[in-house]
N, C-alpha and C. Protein backbone atom coordinates (compact mmCIF):
# COMPACT_ATOMS: atom_id res chain seq x y z
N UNK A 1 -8.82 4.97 -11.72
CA UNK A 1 -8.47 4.85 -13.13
C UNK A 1 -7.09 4.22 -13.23
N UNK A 2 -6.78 3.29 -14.21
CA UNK A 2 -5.83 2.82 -14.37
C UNK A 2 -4.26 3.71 -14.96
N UNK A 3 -3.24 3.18 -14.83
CA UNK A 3 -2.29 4.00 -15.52
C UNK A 3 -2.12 3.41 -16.98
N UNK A 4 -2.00 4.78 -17.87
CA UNK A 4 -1.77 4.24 -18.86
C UNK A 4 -0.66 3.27 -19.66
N UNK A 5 -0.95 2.31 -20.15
CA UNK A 5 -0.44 1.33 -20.71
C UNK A 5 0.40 1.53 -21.88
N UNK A 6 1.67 1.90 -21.75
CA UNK A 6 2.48 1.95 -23.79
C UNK A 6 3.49 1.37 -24.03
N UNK A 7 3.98 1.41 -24.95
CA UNK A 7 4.79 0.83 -25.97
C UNK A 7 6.24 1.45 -24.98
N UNK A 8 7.72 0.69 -25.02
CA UNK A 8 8.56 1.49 -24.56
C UNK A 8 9.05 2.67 -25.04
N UNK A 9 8.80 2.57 -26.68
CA UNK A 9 9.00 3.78 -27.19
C UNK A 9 8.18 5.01 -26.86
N UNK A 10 6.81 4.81 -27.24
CA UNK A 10 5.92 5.80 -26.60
C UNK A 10 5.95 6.28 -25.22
N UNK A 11 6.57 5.53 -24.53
CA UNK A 11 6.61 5.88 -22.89
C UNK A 11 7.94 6.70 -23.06
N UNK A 12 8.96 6.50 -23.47
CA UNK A 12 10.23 7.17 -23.86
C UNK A 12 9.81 8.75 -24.43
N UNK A 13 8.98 8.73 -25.43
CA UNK A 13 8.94 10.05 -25.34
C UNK A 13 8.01 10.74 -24.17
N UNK A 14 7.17 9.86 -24.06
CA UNK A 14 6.25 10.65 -23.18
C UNK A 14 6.94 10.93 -22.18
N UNK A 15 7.85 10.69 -21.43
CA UNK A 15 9.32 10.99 -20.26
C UNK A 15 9.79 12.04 -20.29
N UNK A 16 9.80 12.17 -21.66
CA UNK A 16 11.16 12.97 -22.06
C UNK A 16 10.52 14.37 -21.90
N UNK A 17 8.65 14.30 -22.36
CA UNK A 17 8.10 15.55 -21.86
C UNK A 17 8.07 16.26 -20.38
N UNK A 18 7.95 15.00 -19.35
CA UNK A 18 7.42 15.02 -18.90
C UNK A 18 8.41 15.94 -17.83
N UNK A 19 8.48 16.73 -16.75
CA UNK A 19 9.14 17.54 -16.07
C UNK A 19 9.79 16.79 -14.55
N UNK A 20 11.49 16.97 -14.25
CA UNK A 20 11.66 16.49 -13.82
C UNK A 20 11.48 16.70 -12.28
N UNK A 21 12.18 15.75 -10.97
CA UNK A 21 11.71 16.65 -9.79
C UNK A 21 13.31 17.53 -9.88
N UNK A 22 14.18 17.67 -10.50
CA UNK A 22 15.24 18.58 -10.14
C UNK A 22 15.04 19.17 -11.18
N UNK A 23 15.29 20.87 -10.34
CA UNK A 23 15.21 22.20 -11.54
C UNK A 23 16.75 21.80 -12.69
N UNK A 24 17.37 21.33 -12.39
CA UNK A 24 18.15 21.43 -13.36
C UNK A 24 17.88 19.95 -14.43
N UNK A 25 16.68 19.60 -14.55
CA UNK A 25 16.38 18.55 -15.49
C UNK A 25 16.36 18.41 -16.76
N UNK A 26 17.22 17.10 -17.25
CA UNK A 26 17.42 17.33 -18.89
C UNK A 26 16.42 15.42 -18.90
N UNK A 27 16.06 15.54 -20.05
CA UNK A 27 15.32 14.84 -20.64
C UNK A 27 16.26 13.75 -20.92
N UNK A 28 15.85 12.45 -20.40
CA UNK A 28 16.37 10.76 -21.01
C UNK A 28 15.98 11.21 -22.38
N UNK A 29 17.20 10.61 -23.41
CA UNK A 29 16.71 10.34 -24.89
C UNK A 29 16.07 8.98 -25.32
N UNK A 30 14.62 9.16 -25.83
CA UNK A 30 13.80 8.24 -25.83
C UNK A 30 14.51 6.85 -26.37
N UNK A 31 15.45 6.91 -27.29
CA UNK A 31 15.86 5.35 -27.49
C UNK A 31 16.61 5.05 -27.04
N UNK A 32 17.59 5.59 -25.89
CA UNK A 32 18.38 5.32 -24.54
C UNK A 32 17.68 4.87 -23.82
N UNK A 33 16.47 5.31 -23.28
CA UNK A 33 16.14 4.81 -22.30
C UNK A 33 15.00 3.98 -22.33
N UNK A 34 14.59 3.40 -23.78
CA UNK A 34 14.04 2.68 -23.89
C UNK A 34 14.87 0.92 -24.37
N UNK A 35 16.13 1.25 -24.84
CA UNK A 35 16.93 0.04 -24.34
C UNK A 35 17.59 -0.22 -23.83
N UNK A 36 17.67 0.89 -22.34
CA UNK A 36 18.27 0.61 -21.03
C UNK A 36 17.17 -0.13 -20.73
N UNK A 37 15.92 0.11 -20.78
CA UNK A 37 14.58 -0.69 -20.00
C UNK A 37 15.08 -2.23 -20.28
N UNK A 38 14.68 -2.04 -21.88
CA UNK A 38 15.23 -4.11 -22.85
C UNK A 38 16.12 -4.40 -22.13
N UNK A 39 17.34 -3.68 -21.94
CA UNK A 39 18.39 -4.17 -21.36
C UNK A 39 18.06 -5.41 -19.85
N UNK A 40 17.99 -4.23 -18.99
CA UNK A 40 17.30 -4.56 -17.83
C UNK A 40 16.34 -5.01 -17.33
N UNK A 41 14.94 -4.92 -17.79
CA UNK A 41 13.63 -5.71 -17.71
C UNK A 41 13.79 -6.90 -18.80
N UNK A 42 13.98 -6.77 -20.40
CA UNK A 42 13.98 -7.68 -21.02
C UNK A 42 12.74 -7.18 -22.35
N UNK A 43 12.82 -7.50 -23.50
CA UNK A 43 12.21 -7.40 -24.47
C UNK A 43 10.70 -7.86 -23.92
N UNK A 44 10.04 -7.29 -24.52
CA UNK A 44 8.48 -7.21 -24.07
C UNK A 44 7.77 -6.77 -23.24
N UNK A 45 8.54 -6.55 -21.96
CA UNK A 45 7.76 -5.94 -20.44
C UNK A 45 7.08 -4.58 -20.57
N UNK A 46 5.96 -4.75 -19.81
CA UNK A 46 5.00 -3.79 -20.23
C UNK A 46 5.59 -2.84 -19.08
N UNK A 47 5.42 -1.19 -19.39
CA UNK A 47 5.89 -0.30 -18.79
C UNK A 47 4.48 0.92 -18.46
N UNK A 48 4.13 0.83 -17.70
CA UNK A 48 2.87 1.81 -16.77
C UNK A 48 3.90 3.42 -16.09
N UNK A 49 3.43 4.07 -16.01
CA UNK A 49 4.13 5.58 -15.99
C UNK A 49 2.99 5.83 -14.75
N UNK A 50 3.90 5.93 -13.56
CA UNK A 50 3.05 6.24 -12.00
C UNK A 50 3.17 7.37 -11.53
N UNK A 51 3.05 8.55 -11.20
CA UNK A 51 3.18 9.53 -10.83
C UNK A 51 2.90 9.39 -9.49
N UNK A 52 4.35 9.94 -8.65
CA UNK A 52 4.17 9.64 -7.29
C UNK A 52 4.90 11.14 -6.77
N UNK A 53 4.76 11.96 -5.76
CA UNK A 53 4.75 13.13 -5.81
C UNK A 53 5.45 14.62 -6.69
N UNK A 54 6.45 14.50 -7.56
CA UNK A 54 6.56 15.40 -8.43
C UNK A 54 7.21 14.31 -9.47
N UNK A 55 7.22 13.12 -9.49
CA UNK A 55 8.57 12.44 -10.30
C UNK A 55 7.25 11.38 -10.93
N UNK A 56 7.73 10.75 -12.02
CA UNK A 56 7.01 10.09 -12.98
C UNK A 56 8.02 8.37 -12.73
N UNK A 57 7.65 7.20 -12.04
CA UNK A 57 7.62 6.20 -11.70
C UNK A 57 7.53 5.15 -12.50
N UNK A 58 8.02 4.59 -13.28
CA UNK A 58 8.20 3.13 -14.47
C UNK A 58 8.02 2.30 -13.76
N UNK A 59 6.39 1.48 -13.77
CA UNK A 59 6.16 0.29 -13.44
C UNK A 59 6.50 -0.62 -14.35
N UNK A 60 7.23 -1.84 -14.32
CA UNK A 60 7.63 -2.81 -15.32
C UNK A 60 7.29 -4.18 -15.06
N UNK A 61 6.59 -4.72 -15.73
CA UNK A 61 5.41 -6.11 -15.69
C UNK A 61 5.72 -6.93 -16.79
N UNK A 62 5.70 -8.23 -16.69
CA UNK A 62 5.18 -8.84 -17.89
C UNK A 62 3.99 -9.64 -17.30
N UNK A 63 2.81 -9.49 -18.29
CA UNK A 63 1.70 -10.44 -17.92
C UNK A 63 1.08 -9.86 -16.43
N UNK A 64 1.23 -11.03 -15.59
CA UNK A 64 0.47 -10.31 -14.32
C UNK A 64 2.02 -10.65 -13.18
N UNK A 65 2.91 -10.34 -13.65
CA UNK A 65 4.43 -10.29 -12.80
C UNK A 65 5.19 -9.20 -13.32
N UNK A 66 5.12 -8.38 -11.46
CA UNK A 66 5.86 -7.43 -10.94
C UNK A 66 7.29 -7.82 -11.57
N UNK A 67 7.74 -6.83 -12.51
CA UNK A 67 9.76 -7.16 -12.80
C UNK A 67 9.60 -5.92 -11.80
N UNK A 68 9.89 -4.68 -11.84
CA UNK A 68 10.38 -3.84 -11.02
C UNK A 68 9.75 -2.83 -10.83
N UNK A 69 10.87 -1.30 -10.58
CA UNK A 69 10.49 -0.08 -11.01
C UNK A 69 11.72 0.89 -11.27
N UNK A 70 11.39 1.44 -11.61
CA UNK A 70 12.60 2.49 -12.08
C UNK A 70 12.15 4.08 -12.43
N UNK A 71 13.10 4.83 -12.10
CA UNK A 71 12.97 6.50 -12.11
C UNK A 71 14.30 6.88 -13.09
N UNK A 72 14.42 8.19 -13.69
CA UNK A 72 15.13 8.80 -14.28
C UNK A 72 15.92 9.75 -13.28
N UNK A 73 16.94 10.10 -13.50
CA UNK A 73 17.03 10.79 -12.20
C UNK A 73 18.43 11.82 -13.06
N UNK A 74 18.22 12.90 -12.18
CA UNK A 74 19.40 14.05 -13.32
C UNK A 74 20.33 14.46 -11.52
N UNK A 75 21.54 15.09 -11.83
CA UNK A 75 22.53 15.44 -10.97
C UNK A 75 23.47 16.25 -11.49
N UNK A 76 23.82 17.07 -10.80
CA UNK A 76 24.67 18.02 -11.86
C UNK A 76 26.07 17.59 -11.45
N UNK A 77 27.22 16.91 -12.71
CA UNK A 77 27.94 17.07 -12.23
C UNK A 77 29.69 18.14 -11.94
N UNK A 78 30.67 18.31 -12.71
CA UNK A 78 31.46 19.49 -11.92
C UNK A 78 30.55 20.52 -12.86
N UNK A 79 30.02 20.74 -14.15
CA UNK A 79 29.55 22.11 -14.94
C UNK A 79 27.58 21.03 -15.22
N UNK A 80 27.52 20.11 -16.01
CA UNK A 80 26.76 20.06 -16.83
C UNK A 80 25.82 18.37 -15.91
N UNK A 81 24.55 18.73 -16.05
CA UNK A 81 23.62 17.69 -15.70
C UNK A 81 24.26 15.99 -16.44
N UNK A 82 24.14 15.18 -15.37
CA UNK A 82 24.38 13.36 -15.49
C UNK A 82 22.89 12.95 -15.62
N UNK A 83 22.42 12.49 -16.88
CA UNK A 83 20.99 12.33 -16.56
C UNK A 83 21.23 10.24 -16.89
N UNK A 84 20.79 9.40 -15.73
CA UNK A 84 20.83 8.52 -15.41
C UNK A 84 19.45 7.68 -14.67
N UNK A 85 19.16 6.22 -15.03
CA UNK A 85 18.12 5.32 -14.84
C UNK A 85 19.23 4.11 -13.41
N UNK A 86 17.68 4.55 -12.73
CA UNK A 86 17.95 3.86 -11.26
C UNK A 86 16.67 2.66 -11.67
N UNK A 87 16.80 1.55 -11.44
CA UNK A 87 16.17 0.20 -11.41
C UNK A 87 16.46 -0.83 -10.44
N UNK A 88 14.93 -0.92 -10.05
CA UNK A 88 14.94 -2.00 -9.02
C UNK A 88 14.01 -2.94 -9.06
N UNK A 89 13.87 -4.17 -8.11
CA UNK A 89 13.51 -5.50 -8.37
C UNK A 89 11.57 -5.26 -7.26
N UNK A 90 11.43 -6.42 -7.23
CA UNK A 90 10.15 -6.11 -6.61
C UNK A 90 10.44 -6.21 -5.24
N UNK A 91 11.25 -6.36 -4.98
CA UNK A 91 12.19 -6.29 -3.42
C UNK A 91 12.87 -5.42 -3.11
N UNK A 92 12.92 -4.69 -3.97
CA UNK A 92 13.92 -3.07 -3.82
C UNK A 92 14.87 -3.33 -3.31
N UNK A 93 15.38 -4.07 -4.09
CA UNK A 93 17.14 -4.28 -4.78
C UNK A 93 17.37 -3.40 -6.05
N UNK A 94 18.57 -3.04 -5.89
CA UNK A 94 19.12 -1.94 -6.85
C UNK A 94 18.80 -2.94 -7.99
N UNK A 95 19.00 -2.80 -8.39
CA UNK A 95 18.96 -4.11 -10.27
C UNK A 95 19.59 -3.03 -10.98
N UNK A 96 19.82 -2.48 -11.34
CA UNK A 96 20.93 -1.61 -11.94
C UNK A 96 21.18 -0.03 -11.81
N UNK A 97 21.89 0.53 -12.68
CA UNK A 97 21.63 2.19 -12.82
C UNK A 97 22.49 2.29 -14.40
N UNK A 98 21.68 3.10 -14.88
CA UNK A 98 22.08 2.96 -16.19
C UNK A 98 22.71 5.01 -16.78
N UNK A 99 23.89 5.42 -16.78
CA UNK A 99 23.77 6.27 -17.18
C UNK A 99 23.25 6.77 -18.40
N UNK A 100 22.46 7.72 -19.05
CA UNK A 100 21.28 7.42 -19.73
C UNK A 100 22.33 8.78 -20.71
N UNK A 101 22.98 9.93 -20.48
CA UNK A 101 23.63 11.24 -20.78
C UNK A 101 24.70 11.73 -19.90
N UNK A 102 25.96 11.45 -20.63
CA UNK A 102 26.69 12.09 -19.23
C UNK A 102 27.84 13.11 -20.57
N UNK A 103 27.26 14.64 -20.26
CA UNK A 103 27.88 15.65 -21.18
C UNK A 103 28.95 16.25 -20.16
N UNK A 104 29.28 16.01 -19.67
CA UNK A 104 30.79 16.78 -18.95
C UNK A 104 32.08 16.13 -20.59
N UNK A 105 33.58 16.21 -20.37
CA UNK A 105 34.04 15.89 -21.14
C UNK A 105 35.25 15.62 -20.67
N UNK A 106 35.21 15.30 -19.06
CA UNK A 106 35.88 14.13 -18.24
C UNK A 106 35.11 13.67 -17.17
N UNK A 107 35.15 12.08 -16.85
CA UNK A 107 35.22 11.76 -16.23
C UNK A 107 33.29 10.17 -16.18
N UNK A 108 33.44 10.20 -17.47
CA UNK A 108 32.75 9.76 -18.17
C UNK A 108 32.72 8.33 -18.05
N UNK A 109 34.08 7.75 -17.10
CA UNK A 109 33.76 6.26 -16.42
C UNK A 109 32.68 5.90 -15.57
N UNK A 110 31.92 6.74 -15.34
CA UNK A 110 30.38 6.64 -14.33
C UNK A 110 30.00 5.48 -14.83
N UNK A 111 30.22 5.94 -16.52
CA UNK A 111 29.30 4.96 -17.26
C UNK A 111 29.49 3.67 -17.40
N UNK A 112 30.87 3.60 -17.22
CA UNK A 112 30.89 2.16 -17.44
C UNK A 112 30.69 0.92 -16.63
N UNK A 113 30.28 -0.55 -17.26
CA UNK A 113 29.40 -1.57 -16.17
C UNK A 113 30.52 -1.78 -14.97
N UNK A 114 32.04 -1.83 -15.26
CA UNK A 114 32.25 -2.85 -13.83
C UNK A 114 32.20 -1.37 -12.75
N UNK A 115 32.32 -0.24 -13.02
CA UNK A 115 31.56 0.77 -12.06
C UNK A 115 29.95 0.77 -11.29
N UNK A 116 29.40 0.95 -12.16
CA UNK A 116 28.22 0.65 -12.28
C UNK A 116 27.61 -0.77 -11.39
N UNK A 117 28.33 -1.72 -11.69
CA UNK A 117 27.99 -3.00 -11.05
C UNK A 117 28.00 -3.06 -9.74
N UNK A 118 29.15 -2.72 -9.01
CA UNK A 118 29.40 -2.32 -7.84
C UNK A 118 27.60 -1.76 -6.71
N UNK A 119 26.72 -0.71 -7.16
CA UNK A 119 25.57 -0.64 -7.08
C UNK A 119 24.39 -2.06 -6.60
N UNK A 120 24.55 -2.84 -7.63
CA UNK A 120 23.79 -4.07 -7.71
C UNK A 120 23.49 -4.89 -6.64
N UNK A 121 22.34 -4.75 -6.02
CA UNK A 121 21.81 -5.83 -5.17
C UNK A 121 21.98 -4.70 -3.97
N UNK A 122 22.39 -3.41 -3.95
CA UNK A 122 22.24 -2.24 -2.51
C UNK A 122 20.51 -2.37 -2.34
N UNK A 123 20.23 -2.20 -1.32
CA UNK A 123 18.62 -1.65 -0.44
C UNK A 123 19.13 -0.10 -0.09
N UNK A 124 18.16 0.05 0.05
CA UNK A 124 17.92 2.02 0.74
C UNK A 124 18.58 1.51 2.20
N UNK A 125 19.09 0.44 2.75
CA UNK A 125 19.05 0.42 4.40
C UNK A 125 20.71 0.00 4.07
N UNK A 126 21.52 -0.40 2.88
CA UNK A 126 22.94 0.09 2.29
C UNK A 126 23.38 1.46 2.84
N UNK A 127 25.07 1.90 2.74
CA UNK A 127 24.80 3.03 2.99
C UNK A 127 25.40 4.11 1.62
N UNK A 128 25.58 3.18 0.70
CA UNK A 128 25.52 3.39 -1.00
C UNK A 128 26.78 5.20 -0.68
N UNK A 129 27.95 4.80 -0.03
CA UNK A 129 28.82 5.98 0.12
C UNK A 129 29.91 5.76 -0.44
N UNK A 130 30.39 6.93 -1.28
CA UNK A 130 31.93 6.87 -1.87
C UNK A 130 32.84 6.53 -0.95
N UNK A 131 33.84 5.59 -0.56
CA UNK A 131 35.02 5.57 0.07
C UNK A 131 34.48 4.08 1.26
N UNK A 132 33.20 4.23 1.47
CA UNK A 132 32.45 2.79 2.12
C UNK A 132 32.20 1.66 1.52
N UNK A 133 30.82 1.52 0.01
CA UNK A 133 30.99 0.71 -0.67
C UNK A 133 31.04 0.66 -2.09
N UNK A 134 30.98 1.94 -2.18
CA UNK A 134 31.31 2.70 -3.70
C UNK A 134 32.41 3.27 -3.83
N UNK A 135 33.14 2.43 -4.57
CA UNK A 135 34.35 3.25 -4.67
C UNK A 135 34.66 3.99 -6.04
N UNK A 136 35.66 5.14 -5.53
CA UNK A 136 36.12 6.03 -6.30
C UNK A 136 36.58 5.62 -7.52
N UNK A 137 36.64 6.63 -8.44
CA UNK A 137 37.48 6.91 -10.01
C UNK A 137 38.52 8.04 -9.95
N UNK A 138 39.53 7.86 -10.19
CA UNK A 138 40.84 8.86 -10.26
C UNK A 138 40.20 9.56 -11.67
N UNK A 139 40.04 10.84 -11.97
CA UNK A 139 39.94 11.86 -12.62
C UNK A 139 38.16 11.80 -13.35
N UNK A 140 36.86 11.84 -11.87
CA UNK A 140 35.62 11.44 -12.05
C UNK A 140 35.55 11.68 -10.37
N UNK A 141 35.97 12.28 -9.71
CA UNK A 141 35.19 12.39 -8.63
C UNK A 141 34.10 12.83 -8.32
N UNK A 142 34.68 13.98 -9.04
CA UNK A 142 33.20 14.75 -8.94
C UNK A 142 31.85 14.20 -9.28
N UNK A 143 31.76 13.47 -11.00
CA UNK A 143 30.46 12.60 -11.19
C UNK A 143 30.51 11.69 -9.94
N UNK A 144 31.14 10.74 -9.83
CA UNK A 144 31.46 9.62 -8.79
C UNK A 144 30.36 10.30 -7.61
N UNK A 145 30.90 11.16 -6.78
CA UNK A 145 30.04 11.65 -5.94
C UNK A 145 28.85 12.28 -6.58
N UNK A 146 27.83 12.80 -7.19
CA UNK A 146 27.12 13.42 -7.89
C UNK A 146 26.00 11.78 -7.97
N UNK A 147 26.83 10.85 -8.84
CA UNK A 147 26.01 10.40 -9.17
C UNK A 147 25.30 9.30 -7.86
N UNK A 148 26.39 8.69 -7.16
CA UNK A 148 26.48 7.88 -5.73
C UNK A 148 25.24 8.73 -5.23
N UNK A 149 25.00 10.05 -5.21
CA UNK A 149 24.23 10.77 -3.98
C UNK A 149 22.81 10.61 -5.19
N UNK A 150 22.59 10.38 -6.21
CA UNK A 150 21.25 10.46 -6.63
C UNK A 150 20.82 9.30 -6.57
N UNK A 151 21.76 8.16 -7.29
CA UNK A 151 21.41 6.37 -6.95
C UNK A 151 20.63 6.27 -5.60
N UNK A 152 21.35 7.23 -4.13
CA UNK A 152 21.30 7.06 -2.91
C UNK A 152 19.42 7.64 -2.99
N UNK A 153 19.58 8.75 -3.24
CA UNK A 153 18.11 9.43 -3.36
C UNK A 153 16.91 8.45 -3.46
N UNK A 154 17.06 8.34 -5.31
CA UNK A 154 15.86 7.76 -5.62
C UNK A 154 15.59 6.10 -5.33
N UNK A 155 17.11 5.31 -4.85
CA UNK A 155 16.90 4.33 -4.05
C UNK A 155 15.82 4.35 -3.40
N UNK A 156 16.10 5.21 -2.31
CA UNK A 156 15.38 5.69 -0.98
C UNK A 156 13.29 6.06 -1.36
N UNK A 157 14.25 6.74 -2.06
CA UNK A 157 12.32 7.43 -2.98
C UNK A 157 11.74 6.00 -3.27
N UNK A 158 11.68 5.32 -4.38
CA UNK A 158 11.50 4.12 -4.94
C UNK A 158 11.14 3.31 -3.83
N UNK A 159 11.63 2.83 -2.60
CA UNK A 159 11.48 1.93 -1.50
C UNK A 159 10.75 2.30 -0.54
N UNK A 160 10.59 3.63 -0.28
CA UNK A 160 9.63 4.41 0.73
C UNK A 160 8.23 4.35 -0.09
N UNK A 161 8.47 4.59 -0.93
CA UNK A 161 6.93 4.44 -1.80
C UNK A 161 6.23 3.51 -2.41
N UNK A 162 7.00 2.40 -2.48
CA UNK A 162 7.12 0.59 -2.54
C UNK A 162 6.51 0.15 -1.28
N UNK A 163 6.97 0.46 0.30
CA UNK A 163 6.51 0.26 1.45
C UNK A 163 5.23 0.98 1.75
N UNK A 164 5.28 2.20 1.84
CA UNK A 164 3.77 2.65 1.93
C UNK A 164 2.66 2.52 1.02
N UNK A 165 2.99 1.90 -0.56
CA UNK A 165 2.05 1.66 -1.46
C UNK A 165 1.72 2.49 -2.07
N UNK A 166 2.46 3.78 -2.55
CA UNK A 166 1.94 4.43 -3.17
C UNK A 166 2.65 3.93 -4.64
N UNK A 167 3.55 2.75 -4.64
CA UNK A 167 3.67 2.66 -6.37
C UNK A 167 3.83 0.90 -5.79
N UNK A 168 3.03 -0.12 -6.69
CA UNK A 168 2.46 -1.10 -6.63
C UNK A 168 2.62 -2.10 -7.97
């Protein structure tokens, strides 16, 4: 059976139901992370929802061309969950990470792009480490590391399951 086919909005909420693989999971807000997708895939790309062992998988297509895939991914950082979008190319290249919620009430530069950019174009075979090729934020370490170690994760997840075929 095929995966179902929706709208980015409709897939946005349907996410937001959907349960994460970390117990401490907070829900992407559906119109965050439905124009982090625009952002990054581009207006129109069709978005398929893959379920690959506890985590829910964003296939992103236009027509009959692979754009990527992407996961939601949560991290706690010094008190309160970073809930953030990992995206990659059909080559599993990073293509971005988008912080999607970041409720702490320092250290909130995670979010911003020339941080963020730094990420771009890593593989799972990178070694995506604070102080190696990610570098630090003076008063954000804590996210800094928090978030570096989930990018690192679902990198890894995303590309292992890209290679063995279980998301296509």
């Amino acid at each position: 059976m095929a995966a179902p086919r929706l709208p980015v909005a409709a897939l946005a909420l349907l996410l937001a139901a959907l349960p994460s693989r970390a117990a401490t999971a907070q829900a992407a807000p559906p119109a965050r992370l439905a124009a982090s997708i625009r952002r990054l895939f581009g207006a129109g790309a069709r978005v398929d929802t893959l379920r690959v062992d506890s985590a829910a998988v964003l296939r992103l297509s236009r027509g009959d061309s692979l754009l990527g895939f992407a996961e939601v991914g949560n991290v706690i950082g010094k008190d309160q969950p970073i809930t953030f979008l990992v995206a990659v190319d059909p080559a599993d290249r990073l293509k971005d990470v988008d912080i999607l919620v970041y409720r702490e009430p320092y250290g909130g530069e995670v979010a911003y792009e020339p941080w963020r950019r730094q990420f771009r174009g890593k593989t799972a075979a990178d070694p995506i480490a604070v102080g190696r090729d990610i570098r630090s934020i003076s008063g954000a370490t804590i996210s800094v590391h928090a978030v570096t170690a989930g990018v690192r994760r679902i990198l890894a997840d995303l590309t292992a399951w890209h290679t063995r075929g279980a998301i296509r």
